[in-house]
PDB file of N, CA and C in Angstrom:
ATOM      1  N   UNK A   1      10.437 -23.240  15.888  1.00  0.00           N
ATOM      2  CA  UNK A   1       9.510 -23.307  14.779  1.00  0.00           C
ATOM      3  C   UNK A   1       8.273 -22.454  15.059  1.00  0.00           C
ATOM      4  N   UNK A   2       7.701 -22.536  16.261  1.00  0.00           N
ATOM      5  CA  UNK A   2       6.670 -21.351  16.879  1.00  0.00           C
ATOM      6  C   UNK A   2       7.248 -20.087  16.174  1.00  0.00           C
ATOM      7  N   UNK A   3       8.124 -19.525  16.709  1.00  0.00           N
ATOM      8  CA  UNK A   3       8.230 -18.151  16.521  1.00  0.00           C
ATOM      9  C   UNK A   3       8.431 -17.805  14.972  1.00  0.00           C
ATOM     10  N   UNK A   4       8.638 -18.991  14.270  1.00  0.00           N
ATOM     11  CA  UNK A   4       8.847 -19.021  12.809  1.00  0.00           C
ATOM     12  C   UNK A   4       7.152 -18.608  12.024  1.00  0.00           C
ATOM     13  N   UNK A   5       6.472 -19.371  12.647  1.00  0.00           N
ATOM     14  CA  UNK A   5       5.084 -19.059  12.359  1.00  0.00           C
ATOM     15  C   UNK A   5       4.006 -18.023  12.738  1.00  0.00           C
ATOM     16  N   UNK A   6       4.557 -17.245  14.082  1.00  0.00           N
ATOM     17  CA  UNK A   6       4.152 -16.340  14.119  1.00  0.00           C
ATOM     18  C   UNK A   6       4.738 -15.162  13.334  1.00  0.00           C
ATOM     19  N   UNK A   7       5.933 -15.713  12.523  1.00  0.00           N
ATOM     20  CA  UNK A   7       6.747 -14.170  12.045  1.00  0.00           C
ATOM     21  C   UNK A   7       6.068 -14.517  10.396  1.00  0.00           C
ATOM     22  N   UNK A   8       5.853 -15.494  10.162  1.00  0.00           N
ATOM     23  CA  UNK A   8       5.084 -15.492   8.964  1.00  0.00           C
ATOM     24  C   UNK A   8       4.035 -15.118   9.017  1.00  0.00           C
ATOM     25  N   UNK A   9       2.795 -15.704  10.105  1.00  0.00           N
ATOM     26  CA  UNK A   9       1.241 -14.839  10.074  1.00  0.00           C
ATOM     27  C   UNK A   9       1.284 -13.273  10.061  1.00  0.00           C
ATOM     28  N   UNK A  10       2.633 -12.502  10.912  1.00  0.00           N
ATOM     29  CA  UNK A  10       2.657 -11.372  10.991  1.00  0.00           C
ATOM     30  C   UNK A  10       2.967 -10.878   9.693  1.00  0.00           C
ATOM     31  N   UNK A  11       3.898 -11.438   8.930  1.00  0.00           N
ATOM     32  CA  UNK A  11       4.105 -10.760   7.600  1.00  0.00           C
ATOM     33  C   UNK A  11       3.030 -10.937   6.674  1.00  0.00           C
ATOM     34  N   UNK A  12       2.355 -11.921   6.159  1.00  0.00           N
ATOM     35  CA  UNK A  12       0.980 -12.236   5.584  1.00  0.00           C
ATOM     36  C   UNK A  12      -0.005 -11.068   6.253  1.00  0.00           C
ATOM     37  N   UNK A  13       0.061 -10.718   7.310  1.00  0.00           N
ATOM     38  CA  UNK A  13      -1.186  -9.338   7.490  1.00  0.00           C
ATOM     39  C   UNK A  13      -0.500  -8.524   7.252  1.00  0.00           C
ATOM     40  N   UNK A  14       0.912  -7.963   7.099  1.00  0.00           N
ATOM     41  CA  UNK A  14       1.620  -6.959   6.497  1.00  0.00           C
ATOM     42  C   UNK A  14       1.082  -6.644   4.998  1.00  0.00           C
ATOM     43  N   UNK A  15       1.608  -8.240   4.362  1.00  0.00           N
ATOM     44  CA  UNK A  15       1.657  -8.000   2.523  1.00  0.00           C
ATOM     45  C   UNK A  15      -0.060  -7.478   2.727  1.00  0.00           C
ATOM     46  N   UNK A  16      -1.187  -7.952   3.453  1.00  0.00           N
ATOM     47  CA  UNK A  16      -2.582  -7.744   3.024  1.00  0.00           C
ATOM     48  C   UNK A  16      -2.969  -6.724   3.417  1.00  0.00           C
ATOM     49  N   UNK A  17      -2.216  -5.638   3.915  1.00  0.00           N
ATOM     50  CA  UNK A  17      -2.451  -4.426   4.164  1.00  0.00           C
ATOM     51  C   UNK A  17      -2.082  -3.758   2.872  1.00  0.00           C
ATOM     52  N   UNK A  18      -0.703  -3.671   2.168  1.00  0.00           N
ATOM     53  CA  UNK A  18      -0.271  -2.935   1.699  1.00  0.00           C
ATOM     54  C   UNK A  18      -0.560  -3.187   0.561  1.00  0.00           C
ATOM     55  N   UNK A  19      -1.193  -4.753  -0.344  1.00  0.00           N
ATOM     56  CA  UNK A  19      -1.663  -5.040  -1.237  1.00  0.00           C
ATOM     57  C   UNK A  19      -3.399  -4.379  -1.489  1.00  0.00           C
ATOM     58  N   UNK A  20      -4.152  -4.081  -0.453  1.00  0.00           N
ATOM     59  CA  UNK A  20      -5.476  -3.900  -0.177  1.00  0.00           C
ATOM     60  C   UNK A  20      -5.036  -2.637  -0.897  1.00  0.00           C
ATOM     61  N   UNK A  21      -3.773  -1.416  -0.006  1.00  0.00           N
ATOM     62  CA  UNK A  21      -3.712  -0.478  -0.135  1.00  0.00           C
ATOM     63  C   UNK A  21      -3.963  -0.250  -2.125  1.00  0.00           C
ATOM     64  N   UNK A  22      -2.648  -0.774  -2.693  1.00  0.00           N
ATOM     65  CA  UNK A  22      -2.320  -0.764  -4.014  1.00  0.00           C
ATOM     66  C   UNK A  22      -3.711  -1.063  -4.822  1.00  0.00           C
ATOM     67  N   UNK A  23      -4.490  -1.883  -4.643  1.00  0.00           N
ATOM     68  CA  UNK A  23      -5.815  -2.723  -5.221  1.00  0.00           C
ATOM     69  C   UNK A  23      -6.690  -1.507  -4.913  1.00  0.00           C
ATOM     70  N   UNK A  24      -6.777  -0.767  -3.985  1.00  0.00           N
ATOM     71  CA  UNK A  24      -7.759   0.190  -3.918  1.00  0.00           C
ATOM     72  C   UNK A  24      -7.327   1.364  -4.714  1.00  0.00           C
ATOM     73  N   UNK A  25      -6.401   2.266  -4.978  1.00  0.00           N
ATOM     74  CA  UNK A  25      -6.075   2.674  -6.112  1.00  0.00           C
ATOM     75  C   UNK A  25      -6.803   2.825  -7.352  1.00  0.00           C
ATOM     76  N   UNK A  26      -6.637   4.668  -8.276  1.00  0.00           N
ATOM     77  CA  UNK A  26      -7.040   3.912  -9.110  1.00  0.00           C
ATOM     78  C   UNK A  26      -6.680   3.176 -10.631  1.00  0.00           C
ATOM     79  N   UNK A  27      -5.377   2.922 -10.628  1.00  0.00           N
ATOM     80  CA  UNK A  27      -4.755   2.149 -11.063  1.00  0.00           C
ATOM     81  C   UNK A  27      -3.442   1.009 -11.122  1.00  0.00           C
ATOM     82  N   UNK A  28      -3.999   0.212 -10.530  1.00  0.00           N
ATOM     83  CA  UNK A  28      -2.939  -0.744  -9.868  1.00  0.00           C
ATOM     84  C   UNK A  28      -2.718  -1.802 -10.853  1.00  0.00           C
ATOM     85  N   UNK A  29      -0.931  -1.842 -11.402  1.00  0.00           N
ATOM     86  CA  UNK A  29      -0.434  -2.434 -11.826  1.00  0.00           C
ATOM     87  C   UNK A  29       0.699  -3.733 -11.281  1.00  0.00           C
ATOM     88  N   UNK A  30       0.924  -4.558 -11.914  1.00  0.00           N
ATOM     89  CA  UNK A  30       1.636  -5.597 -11.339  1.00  0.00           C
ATOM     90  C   UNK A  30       2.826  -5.036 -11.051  1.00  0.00           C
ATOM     91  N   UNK A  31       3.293  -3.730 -11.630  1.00  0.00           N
ATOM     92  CA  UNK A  31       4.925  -3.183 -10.641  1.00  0.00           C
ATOM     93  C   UNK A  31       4.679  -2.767  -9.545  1.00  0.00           C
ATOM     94  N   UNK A  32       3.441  -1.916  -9.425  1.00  0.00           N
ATOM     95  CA  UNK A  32       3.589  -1.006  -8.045  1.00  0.00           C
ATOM     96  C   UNK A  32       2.683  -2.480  -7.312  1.00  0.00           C
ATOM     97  N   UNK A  33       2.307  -3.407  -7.339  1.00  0.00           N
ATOM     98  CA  UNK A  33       2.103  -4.256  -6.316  1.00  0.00           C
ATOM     99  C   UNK A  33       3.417  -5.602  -5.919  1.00  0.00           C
ATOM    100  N   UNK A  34       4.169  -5.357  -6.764  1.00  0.00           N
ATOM    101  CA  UNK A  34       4.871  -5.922  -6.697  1.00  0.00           C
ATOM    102  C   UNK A  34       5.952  -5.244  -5.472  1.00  0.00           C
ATOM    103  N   UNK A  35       6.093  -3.656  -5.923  1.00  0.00           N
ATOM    104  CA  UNK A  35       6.841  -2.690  -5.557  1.00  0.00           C
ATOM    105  C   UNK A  35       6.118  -2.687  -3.952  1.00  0.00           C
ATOM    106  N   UNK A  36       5.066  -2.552  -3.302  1.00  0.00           N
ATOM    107  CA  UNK A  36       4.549  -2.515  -2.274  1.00  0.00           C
ATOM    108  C   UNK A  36       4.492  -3.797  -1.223  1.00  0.00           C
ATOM    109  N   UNK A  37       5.114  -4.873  -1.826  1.00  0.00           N
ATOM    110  CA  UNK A  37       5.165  -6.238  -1.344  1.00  0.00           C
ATOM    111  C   UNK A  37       6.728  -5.672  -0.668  1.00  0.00           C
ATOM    112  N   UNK A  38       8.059  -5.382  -1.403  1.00  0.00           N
ATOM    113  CA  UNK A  38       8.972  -5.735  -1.044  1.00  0.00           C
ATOM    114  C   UNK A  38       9.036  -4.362   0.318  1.00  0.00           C
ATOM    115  N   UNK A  39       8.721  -2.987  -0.458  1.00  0.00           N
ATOM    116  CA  UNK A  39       8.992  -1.956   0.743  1.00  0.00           C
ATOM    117  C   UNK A  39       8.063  -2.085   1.657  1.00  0.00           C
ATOM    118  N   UNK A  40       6.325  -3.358   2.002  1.00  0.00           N
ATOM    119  CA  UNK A  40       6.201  -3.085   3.128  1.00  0.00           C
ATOM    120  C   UNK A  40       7.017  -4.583   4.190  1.00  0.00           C
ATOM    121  N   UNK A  41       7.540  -5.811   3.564  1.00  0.00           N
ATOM    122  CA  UNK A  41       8.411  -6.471   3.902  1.00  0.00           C
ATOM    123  C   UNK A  41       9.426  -6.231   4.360  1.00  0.00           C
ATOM    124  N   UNK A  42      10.267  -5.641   4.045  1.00  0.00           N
ATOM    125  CA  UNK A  42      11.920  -5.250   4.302  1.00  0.00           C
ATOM    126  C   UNK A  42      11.489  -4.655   5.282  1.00  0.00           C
ATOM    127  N   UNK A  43      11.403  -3.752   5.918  1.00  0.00           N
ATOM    128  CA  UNK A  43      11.426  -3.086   7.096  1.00  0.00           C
ATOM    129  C   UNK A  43      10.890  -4.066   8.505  1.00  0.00           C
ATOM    130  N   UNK A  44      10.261  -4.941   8.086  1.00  0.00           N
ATOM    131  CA  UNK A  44       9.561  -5.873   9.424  1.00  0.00           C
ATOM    132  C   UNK A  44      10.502  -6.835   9.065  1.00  0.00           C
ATOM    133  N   UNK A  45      10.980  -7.678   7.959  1.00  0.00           N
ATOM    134  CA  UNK A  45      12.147  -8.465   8.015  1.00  0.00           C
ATOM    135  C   UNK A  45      13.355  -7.848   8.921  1.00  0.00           C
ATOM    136  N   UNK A  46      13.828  -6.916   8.639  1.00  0.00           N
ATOM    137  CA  UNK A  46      15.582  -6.478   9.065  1.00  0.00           C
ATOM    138  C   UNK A  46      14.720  -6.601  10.802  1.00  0.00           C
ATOM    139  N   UNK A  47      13.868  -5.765  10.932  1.00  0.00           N
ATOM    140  CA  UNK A  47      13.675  -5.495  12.566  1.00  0.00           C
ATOM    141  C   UNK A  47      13.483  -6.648  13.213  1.00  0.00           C
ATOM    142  N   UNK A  48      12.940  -7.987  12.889  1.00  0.00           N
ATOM    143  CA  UNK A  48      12.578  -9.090  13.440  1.00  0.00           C
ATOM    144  C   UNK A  48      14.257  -9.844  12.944  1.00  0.00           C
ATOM    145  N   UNK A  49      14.993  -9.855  12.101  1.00  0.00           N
ATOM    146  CA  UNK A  49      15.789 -10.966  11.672  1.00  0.00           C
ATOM    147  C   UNK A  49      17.402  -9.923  11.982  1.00  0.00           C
ATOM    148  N   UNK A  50      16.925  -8.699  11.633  1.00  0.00           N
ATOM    149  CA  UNK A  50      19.002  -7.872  11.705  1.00  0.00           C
ATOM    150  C   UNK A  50      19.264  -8.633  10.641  1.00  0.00           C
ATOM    151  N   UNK A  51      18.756  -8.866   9.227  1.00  0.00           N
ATOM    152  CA  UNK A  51      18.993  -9.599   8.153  1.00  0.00           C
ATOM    153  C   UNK A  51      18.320  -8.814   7.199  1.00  0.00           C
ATOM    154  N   UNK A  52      18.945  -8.528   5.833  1.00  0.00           N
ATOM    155  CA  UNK A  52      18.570  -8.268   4.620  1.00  0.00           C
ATOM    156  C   UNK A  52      17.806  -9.190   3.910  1.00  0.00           C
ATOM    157  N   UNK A  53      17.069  -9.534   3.617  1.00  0.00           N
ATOM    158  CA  UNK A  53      16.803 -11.171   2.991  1.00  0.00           C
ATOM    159  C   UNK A  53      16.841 -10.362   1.215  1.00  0.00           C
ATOM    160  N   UNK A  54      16.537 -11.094   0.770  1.00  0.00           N
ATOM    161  CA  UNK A  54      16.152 -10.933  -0.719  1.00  0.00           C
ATOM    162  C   UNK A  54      14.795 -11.437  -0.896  1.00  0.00           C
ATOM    163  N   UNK A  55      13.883 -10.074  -1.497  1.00  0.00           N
ATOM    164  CA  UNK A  55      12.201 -10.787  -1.133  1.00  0.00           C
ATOM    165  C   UNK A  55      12.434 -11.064  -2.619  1.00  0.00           C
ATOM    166  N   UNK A  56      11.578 -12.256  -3.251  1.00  0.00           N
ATOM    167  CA  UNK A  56      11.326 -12.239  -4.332  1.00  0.00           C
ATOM    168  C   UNK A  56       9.626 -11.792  -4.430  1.00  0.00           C
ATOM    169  N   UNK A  57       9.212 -11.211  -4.893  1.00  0.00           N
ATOM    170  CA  UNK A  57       7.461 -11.383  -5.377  1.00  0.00           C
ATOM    171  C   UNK A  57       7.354 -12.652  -6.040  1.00  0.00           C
ATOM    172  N   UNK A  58       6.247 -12.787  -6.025  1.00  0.00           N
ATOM    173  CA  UNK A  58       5.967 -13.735  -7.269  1.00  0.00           C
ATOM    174  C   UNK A  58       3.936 -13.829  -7.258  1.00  0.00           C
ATOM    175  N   UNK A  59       3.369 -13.082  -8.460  1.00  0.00           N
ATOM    176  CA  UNK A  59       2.437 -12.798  -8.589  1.00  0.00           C
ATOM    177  C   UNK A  59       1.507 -13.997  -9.376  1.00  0.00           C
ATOM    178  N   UNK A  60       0.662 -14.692  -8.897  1.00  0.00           N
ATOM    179  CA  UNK A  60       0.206 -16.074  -9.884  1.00  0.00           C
ATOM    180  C   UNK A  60      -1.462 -15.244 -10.046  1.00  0.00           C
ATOM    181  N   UNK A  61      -1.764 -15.323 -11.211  1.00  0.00           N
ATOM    182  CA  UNK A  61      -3.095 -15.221 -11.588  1.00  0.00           C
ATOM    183  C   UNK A  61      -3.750 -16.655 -11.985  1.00  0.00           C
ATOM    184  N   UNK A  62      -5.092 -16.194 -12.162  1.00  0.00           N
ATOM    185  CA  UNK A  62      -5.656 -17.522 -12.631  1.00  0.00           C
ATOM    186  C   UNK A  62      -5.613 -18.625 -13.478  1.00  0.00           C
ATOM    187  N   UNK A  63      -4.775 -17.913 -14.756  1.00  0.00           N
ATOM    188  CA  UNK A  63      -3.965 -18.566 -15.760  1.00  0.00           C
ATOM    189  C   UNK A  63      -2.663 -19.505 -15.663  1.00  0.00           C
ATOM    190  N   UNK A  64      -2.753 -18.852 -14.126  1.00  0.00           N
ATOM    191  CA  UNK A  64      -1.345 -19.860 -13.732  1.00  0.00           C
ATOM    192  C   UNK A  64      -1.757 -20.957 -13.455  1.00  0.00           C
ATOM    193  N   UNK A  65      -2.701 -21.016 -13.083  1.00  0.00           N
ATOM    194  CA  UNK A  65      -3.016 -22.344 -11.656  1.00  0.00           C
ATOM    195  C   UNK A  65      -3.615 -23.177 -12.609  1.00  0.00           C
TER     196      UNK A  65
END
């Protein structure tokens, strides 16, 4: 379960890199952040797991909550 949680903190500073990236832009839409979630995921998934996963996004704004 350790190593489960460090492979999640590591991916959470992944998505907040590549989301910062998209948000700084100057026009960032919900595809290309969506689009920047899965291609900077997949590559640190397969290398840590030798597994494809299926990322889903899922984007909640304030209207959601």
């Amino acid at each position: 379960m350790r190593e489960s949680g460090e492979m999640i903190n590591e991916a959470q500073q992944i998505l907040f890199r590549a989301l910062r990236e998209v948000l700084n832009q100057p026009d960032p839409t919900e595809h290309k952040l969506r689009e920047a979630m899965s291609s900077a995921l997949q590559p640190f998934l397969f290398e840590k797991t030798e597994r494809h996963p299926m990322i889903l996004s899922m984007i909640m704004t304030p209207d959601d909550l």
